[in-house]
Protein backbone atom coordinates (compact mmCIF):
# COMPACT_ATOMS: atom_id res chain seq x y z
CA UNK A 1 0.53 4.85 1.00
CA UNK A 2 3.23 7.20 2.55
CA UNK A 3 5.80 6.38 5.33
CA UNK A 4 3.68 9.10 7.79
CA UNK A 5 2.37 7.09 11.15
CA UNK A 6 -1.45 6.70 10.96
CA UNK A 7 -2.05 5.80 14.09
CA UNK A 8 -5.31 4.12 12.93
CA UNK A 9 -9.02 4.48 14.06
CA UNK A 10 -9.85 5.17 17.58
CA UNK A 11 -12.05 2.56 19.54
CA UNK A 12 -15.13 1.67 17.87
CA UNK A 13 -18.74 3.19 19.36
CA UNK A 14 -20.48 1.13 21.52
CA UNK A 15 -23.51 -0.60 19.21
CA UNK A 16 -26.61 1.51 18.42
CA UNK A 17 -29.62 -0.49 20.72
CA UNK A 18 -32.06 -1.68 18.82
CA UNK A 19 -35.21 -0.25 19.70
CA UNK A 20 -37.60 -2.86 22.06
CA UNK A 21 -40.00 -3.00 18.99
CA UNK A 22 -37.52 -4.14 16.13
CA UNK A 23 -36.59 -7.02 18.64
CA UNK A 24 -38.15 -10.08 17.34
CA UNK A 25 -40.47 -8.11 15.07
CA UNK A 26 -42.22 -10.36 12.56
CA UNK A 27 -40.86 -9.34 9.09
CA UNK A 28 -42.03 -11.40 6.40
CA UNK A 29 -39.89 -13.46 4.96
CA UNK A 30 -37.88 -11.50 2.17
CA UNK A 31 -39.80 -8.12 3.82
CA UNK A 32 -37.79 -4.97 3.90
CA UNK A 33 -35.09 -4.71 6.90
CA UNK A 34 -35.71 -1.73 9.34
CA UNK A 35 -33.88 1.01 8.62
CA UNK A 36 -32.36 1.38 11.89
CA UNK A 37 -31.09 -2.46 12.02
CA UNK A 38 -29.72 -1.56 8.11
CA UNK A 39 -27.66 1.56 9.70
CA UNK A 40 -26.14 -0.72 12.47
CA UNK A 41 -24.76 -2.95 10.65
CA UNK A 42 -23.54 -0.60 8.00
CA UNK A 43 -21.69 1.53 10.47
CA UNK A 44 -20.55 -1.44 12.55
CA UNK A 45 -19.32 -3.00 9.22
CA UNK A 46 -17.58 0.51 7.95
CA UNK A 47 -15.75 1.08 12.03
CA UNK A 48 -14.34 -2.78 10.85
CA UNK A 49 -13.21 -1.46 7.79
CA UNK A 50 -11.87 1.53 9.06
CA UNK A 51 -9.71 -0.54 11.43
CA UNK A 52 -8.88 -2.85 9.03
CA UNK A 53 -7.38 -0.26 7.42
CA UNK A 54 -5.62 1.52 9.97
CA UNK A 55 -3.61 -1.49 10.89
CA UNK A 56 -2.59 -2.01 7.41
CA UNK A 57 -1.17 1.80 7.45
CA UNK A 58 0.78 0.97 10.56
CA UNK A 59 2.23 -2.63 8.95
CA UNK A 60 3.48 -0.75 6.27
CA UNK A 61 5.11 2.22 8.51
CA UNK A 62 6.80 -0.61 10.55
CA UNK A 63 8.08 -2.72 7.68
CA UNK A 64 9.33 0.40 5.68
CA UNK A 65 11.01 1.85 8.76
CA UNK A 66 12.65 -1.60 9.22
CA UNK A 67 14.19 -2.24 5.96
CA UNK A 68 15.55 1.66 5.68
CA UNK A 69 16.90 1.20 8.97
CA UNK A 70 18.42 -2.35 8.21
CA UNK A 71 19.89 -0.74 4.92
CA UNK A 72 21.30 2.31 6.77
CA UNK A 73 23.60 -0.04 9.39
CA UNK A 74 24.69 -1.97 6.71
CA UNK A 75 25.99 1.13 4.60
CA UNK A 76 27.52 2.40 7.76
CA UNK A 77 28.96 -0.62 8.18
CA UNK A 78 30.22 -1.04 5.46
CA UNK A 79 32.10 2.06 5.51
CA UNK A 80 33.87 1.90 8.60
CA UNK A 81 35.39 -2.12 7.32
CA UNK A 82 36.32 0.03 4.37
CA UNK A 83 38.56 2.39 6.70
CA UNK A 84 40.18 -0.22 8.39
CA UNK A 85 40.54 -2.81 5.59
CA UNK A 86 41.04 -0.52 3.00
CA UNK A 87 38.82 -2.08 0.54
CA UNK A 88 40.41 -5.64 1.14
CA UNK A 89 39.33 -9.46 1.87
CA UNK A 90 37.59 -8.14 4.38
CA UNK A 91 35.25 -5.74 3.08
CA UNK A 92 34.44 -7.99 0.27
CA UNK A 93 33.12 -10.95 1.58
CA UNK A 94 31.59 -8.55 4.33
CA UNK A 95 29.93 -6.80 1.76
CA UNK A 96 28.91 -10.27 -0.36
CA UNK A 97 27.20 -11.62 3.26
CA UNK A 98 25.49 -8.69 4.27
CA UNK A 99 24.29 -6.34 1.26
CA UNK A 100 22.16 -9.97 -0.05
CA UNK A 101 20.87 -9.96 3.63
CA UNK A 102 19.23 -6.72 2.72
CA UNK A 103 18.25 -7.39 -0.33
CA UNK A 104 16.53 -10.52 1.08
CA UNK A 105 14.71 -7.71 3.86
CA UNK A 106 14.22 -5.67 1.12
CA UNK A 107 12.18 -7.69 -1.31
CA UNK A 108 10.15 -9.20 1.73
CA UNK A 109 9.57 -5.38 2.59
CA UNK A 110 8.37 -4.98 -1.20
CA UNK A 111 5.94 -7.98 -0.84
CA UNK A 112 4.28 -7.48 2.16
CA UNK A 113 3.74 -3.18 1.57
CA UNK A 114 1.72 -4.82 -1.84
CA UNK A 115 -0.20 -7.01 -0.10
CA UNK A 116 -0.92 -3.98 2.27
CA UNK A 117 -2.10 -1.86 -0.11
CA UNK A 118 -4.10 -4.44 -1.67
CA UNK A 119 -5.96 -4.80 1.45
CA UNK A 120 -6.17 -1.31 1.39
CA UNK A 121 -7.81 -1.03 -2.00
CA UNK A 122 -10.52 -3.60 -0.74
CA UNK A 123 -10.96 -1.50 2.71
CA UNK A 124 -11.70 1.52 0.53
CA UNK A 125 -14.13 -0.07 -2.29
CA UNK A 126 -16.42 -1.07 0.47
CA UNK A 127 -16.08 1.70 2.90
CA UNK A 128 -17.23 4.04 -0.55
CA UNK A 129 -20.53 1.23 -0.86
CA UNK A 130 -21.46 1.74 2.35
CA UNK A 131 -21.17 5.27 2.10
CA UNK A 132 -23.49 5.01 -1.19
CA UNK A 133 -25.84 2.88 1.27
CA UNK A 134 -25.86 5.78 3.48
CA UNK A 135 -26.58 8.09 1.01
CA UNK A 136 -29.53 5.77 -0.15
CA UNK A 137 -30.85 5.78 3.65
CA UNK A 138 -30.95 9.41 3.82
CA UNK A 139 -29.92 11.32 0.23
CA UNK A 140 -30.36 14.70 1.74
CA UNK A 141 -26.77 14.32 3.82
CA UNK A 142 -24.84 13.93 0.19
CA UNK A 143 -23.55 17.64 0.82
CA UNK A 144 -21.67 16.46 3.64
CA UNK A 145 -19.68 13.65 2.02
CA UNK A 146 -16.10 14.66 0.90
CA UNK A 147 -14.96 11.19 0.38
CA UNK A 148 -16.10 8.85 -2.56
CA UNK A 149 -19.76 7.09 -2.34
CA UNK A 150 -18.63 5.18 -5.55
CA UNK A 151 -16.64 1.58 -6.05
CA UNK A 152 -14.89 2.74 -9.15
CA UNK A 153 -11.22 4.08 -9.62
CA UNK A 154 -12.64 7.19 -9.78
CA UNK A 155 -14.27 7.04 -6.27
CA UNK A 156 -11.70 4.91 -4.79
CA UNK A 157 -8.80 8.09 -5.99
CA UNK A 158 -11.12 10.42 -4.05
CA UNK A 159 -11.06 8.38 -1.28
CA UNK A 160 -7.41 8.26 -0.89
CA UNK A 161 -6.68 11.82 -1.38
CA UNK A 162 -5.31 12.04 -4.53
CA UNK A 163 -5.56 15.68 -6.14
CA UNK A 164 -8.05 16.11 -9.12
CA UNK A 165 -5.06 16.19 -12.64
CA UNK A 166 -2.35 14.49 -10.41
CA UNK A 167 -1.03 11.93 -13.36
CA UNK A 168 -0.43 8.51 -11.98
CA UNK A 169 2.99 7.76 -13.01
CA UNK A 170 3.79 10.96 -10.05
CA UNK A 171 1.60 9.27 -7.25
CA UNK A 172 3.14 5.82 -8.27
CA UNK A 173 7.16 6.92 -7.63
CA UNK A 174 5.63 9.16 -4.53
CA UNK A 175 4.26 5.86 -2.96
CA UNK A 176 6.20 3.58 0.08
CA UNK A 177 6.28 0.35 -2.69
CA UNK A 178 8.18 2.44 -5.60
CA UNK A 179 10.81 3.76 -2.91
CA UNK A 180 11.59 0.65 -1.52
CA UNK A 181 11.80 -0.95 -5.38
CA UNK A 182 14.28 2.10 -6.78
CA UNK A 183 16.51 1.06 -2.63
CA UNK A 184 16.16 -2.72 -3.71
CA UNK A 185 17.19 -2.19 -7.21
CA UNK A 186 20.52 -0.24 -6.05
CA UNK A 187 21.64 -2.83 -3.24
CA UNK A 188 21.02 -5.56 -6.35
CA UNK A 189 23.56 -3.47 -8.54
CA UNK A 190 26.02 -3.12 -5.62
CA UNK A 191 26.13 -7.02 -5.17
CA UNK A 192 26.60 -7.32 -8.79
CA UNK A 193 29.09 -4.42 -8.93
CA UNK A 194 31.12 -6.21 -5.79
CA UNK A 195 30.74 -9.61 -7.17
CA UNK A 196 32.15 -8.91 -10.59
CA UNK A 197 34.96 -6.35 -9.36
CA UNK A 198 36.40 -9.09 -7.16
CA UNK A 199 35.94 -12.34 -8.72
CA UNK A 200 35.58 -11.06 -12.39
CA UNK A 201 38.33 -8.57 -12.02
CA UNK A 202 36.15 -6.15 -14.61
CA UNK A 203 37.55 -2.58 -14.57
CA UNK A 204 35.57 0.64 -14.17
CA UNK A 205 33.12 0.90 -17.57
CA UNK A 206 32.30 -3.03 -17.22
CA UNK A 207 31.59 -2.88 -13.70
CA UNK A 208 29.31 0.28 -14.33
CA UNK A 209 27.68 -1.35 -16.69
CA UNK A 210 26.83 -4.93 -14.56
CA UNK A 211 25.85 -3.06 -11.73
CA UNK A 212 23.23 -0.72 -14.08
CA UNK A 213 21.89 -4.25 -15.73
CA UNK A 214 21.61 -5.31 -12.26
CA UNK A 215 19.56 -2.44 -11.17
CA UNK A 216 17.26 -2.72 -14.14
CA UNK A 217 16.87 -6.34 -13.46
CA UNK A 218 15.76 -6.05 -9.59
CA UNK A 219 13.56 -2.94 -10.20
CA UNK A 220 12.17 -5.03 -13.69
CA UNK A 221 10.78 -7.94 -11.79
CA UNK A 222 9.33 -6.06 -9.41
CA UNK A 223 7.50 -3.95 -11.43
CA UNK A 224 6.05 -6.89 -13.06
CA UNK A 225 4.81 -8.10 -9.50
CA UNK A 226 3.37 -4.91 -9.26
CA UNK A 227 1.35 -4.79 -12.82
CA UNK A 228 0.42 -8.51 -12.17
CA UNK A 229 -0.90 -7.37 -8.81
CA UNK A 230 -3.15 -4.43 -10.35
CA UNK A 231 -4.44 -6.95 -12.94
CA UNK A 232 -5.40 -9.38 -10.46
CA UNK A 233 -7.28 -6.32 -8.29
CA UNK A 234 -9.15 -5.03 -11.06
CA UNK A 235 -10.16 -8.49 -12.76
CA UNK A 236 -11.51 -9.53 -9.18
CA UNK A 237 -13.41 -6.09 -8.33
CA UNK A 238 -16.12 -5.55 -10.20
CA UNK A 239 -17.96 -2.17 -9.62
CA UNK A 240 -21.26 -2.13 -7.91
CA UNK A 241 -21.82 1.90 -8.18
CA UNK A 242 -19.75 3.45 -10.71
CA UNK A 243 -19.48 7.01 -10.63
CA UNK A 244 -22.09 8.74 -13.50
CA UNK A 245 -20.68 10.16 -16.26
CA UNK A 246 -21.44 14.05 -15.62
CA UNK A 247 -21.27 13.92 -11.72
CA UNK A 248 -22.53 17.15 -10.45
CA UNK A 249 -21.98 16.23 -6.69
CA UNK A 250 -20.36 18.79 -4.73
CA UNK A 251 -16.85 19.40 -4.35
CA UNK A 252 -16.24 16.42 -7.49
């Protein structure tokens, strides 16, 4: 996900009416279900998802824009107790109470964008299945479908946009969780820089070095959420419709 406000589905349509003769119809037992009953509550399932989704987008817009607005007060902050203190008591124990406060903001920030796109994920797998429902309801509308009609990674990466080649490692640092992680990873080397400057009394090289084995350690962990995260996603999903091996649909 990017930081760009999606301001989410609009309203959902009002229900397609069943027609007077489905109403109370008597289908067998295990019989076929109408196709026009199967299309409402695909579509009314898919406007849920869509939904669903939007509000997810918007969580993550507001928590991001929370935490890099948190982050840029305290840096100004900090800055104008380092003009007047002059890099004394002051700024220290300034800086020792309020860069863990963001840190704190900052890791809850991480957590909850995760979850987001997690829910994402799931929004997307079944908005592509009941886009390959659709496409079993009427097959002659698959040259109108941009989007993916398959569960796998590869349908769920058309789904989101991502360019045919782009390699993952450049979507993954381009995406809201990796920013915040690199911003959480250099507020967790400034504490350790601050902490070991004052009460350590380290000089320059040392201090360099705590504060870059602090960075590693915050960015580290959460990278491990992350991977734990993906393994959890793709141990629970299993794929439904995977996308054929020599898909000749148009515009794959």
């Amino acid at each position: 996900m990017t930081l760009e406000r999606n301001p989410g589905p609009g309203p959902e349509p009002a229900a397609t009416p069943v027609p007077q003769e489905l109403v109370g119809s008597a289908t067998p037992a295990g019989g076929p279900t109408p196709v026009q009953l199967r299309l409402q509550i695909l579509s009314t399932e898919h406007w849920s998802l869509l939904s669903s989704r939007g509000l997810a987008w918007n969580e993550n817009f507001t928590r991001v824009s929370m935490f890099l607005s948190m982050l840029s007060f305290a840096v100004v902050s900090l800055g104008l107790i380092a003009g007047v203190d002059k890099f004394g008591d002051v700024f220290f124990v300034f800086a020792l109470v309020i860069l863990p406060v963001v840190l704190f903001v900052g890791l809850a920030t991480f957590l909850r964008v995760g979850a987001a796109n997690y829910h994402d994920a799931l929004a997307v797998i079944g908005m592509n299945r009941i886009r390959g429902a659709y496409l079993e309801i009427a097959p002659e509308l698959e040259l109108y479908f941009v989007m993916g009609v398959h569960d796998d990674p590869a349908g769920v990466t058309r789904t989101m946009g991502i360019p045919p080649g782009m390699r993952p490692f450049l979507h993954v640092i381009s995406a809201a969780p990796f920013v915040v992680n690199v911003l959480n990873g250099v507020v967790g080397g400034a504490i350790v820089a601050i902490a070991v400057v004052r009460i350590l009394g380290f000089g320059l090289w040392p201090t360099l070095l705590a504060s870059v084995v602090g960075f590693a350690l915050v960015l580290l962990l959460q990278l491990w959420y992350v991977r734990a995260n993906m393994r959890l996603l793709r141990g629970g999903i299993r794929p439904m419709f995977p996308t054929p091996p020599h898909n000749d649909r148009p515009g794959a």
